[in-house]
Structures are given as structure tokens and as C-alpha cells.
PDB file of N, CA and C in Angstrom:
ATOM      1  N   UNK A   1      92.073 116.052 105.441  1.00  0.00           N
ATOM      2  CA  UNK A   1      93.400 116.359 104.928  1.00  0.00           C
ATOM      3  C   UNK A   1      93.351 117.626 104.087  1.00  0.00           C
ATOM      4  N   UNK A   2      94.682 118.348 104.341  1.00  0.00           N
ATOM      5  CA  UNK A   2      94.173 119.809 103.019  1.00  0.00           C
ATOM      6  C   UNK A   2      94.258 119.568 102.124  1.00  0.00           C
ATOM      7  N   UNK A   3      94.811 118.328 101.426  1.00  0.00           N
ATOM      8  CA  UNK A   3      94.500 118.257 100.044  1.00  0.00           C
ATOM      9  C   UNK A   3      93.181 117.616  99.087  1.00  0.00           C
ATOM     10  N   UNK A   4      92.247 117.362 100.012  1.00  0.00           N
ATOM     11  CA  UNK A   4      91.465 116.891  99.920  1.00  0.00           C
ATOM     12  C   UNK A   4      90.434 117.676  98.438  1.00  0.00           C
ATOM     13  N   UNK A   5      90.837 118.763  98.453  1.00  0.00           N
ATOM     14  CA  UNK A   5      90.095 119.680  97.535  1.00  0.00           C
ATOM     15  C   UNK A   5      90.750 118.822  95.847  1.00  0.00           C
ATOM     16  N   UNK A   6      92.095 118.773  96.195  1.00  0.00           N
ATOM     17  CA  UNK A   6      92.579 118.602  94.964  1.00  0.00           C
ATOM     18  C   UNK A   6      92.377 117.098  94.527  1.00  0.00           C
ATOM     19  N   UNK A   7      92.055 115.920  95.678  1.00  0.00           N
ATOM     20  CA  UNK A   7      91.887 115.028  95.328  1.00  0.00           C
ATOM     21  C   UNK A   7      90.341 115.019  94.766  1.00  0.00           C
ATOM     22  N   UNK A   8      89.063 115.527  95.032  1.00  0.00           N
ATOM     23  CA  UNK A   8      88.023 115.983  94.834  1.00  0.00           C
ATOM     24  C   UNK A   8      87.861 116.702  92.911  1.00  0.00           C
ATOM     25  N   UNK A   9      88.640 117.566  93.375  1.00  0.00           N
ATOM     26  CA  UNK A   9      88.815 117.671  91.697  1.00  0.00           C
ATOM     27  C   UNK A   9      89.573 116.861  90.889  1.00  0.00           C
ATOM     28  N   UNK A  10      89.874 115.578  91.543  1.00  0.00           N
ATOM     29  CA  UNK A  10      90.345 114.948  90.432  1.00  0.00           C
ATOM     30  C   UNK A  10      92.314 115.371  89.747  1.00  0.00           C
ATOM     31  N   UNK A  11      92.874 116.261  90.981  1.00  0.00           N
ATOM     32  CA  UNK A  11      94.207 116.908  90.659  1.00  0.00           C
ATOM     33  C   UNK A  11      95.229 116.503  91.390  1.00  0.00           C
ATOM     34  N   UNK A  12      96.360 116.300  90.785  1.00  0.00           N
ATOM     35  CA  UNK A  12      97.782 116.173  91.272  1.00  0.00           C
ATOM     36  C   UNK A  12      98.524 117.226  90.572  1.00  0.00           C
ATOM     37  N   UNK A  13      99.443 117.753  91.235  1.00  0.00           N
ATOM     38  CA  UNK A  13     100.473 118.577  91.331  1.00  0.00           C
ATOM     39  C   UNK A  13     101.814 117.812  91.614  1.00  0.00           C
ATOM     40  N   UNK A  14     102.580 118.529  90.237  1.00  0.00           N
ATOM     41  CA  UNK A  14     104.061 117.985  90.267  1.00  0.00           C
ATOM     42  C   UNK A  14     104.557 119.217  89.977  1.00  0.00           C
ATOM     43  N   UNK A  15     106.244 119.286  90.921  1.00  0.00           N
ATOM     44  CA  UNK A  15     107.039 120.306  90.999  1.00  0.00           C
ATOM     45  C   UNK A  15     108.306 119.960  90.475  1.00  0.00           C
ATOM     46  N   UNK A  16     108.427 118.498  91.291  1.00  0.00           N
ATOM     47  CA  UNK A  16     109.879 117.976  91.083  1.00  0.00           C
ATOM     48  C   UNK A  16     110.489 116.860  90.295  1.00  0.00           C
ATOM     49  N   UNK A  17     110.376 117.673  89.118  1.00  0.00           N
ATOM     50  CA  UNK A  17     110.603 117.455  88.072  1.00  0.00           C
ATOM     51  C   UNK A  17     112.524 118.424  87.113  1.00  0.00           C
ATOM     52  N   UNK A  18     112.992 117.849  86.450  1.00  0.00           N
ATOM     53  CA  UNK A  18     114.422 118.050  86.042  1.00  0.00           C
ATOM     54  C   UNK A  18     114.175 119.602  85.419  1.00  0.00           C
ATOM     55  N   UNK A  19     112.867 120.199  85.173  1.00  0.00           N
ATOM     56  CA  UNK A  19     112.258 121.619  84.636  1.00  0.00           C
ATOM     57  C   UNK A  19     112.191 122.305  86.189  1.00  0.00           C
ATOM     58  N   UNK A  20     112.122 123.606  85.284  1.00  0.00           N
ATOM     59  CA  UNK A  20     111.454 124.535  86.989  1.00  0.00           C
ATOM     60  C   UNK A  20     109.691 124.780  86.420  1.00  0.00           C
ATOM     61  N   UNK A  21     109.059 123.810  86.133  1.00  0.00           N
ATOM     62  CA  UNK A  21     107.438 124.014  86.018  1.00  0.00           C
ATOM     63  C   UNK A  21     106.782 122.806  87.029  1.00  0.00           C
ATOM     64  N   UNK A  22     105.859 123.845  87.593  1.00  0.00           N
ATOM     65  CA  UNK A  22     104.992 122.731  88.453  1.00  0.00           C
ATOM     66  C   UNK A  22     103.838 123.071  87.453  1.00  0.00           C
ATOM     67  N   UNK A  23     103.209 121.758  87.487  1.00  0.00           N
ATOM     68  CA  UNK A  23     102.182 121.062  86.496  1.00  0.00           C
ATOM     69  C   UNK A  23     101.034 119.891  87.687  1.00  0.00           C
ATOM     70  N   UNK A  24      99.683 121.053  87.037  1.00  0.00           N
ATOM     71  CA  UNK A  24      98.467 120.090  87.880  1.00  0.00           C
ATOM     72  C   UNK A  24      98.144 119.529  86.654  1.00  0.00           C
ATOM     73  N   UNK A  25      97.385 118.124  87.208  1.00  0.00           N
ATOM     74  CA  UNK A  25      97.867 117.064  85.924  1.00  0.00           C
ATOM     75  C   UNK A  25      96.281 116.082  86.493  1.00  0.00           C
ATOM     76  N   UNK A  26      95.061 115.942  85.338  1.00  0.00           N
ATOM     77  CA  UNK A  26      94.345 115.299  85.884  1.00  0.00           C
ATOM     78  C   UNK A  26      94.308 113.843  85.964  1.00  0.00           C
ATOM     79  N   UNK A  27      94.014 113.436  86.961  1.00  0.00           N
ATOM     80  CA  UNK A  27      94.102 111.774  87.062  1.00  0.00           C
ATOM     81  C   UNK A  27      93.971 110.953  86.673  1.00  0.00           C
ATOM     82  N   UNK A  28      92.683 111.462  85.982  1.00  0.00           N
ATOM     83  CA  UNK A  28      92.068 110.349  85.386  1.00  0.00           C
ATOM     84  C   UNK A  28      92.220 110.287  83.427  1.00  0.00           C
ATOM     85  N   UNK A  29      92.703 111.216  83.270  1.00  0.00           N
ATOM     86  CA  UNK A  29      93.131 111.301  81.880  1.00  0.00           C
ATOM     87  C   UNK A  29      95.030 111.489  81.806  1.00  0.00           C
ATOM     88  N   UNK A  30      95.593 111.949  82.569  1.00  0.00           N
ATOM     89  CA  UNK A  30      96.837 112.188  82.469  1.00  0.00           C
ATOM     90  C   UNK A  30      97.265 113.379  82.100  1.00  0.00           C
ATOM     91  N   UNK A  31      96.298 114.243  81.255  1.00  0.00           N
ATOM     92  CA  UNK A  31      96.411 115.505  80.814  1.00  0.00           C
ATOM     93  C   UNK A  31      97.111 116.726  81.449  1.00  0.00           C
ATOM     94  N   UNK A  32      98.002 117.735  80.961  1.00  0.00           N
ATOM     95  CA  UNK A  32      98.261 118.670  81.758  1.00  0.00           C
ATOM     96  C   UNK A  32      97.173 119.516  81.905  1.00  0.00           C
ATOM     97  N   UNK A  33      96.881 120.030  82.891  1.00  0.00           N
ATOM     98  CA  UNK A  33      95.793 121.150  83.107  1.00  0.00           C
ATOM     99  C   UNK A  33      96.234 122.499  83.026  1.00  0.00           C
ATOM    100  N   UNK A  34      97.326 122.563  83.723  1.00  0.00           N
ATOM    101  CA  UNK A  34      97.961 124.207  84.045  1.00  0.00           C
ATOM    102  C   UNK A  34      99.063 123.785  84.792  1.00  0.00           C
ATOM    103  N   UNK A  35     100.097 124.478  83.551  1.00  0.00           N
ATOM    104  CA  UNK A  35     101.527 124.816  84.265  1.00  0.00           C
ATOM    105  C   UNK A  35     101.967 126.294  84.590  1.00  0.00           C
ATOM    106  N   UNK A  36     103.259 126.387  85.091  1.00  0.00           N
ATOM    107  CA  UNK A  36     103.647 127.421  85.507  1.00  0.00           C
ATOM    108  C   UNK A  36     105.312 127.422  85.967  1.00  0.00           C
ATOM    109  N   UNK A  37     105.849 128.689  85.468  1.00  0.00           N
ATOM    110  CA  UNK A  37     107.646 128.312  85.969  1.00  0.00           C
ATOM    111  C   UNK A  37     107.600 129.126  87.124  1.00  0.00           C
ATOM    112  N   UNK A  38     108.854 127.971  87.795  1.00  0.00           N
ATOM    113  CA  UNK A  38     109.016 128.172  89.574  1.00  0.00           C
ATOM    114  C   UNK A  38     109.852 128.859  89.553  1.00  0.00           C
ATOM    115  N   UNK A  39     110.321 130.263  90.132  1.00  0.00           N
ATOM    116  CA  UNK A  39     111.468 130.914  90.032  1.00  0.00           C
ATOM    117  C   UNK A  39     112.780 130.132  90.482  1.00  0.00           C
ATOM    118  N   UNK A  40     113.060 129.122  91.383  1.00  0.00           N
ATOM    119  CA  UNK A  40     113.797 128.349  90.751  1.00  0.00           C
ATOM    120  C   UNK A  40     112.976 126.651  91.126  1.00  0.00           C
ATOM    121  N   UNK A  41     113.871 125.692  90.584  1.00  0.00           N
ATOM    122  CA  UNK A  41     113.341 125.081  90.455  1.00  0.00           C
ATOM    123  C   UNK A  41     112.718 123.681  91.559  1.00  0.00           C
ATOM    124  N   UNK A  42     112.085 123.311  91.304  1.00  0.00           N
ATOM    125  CA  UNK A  42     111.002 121.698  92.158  1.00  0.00           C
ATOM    126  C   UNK A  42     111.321 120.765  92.081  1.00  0.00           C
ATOM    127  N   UNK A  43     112.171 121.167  93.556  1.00  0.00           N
ATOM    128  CA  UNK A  43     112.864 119.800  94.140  1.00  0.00           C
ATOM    129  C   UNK A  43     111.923 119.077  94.966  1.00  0.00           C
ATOM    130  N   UNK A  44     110.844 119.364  95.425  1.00  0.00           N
ATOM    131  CA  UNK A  44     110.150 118.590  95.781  1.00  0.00           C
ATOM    132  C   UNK A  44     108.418 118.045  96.150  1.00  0.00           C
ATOM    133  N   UNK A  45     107.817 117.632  96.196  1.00  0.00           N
ATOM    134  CA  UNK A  45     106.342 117.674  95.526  1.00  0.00           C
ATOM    135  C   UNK A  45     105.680 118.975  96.312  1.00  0.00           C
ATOM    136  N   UNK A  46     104.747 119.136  96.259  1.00  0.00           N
ATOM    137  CA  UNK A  46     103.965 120.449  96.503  1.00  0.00           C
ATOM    138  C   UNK A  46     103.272 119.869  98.128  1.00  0.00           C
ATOM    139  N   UNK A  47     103.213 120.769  98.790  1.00  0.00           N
ATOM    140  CA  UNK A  47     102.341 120.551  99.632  1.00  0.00           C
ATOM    141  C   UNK A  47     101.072 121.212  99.866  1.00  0.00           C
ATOM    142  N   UNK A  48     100.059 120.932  99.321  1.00  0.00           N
ATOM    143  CA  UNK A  48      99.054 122.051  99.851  1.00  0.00           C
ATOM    144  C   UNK A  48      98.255 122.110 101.178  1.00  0.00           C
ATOM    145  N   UNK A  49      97.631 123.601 101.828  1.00  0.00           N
ATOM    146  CA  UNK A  49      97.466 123.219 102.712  1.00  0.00           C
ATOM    147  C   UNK A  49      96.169 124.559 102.698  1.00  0.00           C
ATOM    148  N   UNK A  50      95.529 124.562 104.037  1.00  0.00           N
ATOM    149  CA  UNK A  50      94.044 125.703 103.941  1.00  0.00           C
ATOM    150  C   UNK A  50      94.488 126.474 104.810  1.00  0.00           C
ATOM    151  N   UNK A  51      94.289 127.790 104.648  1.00  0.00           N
ATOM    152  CA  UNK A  51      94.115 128.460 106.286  1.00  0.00           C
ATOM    153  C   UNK A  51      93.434 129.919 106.215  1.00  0.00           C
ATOM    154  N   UNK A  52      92.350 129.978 106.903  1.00  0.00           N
ATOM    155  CA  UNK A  52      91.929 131.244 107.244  1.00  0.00           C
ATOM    156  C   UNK A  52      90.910 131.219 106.070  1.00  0.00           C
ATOM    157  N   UNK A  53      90.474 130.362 104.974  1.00  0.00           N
ATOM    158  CA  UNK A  53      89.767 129.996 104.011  1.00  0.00           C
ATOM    159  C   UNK A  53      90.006 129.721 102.318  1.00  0.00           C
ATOM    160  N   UNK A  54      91.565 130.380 102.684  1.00  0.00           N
ATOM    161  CA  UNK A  54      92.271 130.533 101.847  1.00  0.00           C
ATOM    162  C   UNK A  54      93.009 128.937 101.239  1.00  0.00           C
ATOM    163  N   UNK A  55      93.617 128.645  99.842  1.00  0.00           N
ATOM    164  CA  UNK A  55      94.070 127.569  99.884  1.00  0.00           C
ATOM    165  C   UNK A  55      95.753 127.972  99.032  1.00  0.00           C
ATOM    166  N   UNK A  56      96.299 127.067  99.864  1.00  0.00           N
ATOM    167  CA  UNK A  56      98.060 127.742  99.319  1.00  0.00           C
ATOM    168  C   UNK A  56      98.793 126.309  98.904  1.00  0.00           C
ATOM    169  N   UNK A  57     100.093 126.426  98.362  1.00  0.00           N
ATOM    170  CA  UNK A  57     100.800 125.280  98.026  1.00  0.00           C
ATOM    171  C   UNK A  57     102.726 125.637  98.668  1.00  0.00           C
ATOM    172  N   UNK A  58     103.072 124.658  99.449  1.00  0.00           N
ATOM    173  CA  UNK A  58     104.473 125.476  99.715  1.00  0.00           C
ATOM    174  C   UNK A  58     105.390 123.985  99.071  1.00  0.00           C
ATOM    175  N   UNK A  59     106.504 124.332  98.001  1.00  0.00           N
ATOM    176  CA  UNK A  59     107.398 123.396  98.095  1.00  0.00           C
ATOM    177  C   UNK A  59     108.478 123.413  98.774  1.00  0.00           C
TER     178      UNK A  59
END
């Protein structure tokens, strides 16, 4: 699966949320790790995906 990296590190990503910040958030503590504002806002969860070696997120 491509998200497999993020489950590996232990990461979830939330977008869609009533803010325009998507927030990776670790699992096992709950902690925010790193946010960021969405030019507009996250209506819906992130998808990440691999290609060419590269790793991207499209909401």
C-alpha cells in the first residue's frame, strides 16, 4: 500500500478538519508532529501515494 511508509513511521495525517491545517500526528503518543496551512481548506483525509521514487499526498 503507499501509505505504508507512514504507517511504518508510526504517522497519520489529518486535513479535514473545521481549520485549513493538515497535521501529521503520531500514533502512538497523539502528539502533533508537523503542521501546515492548506491554501484552502481539508475537506478530506490525505491520500498518499509513491511514484517514480518520489512520495506525494493529494486531498
Amino acid at each position: 500500500m503507499a501509505d505504508r511508509w507512514l504507517r511504518q513511521a508510526g504517522l497519520i495525517l489529518v486535513a479535514a478538519a473545521a481549520d485549513t491545517l493538515i497535521r501529521a500526528i503520531e500514533l502512538r503518543t497523539g502528539k502533533t508532529l508537523w503542521k501546515n496551512v492548506l491554501p484552502p481548506g481539508g475537506h478530506a483525509p490525505p491520500i498518499p501515494y509513491e511514484i517514480g521514487g518520489g512520495r506525494y499526498l493529494v486531498i
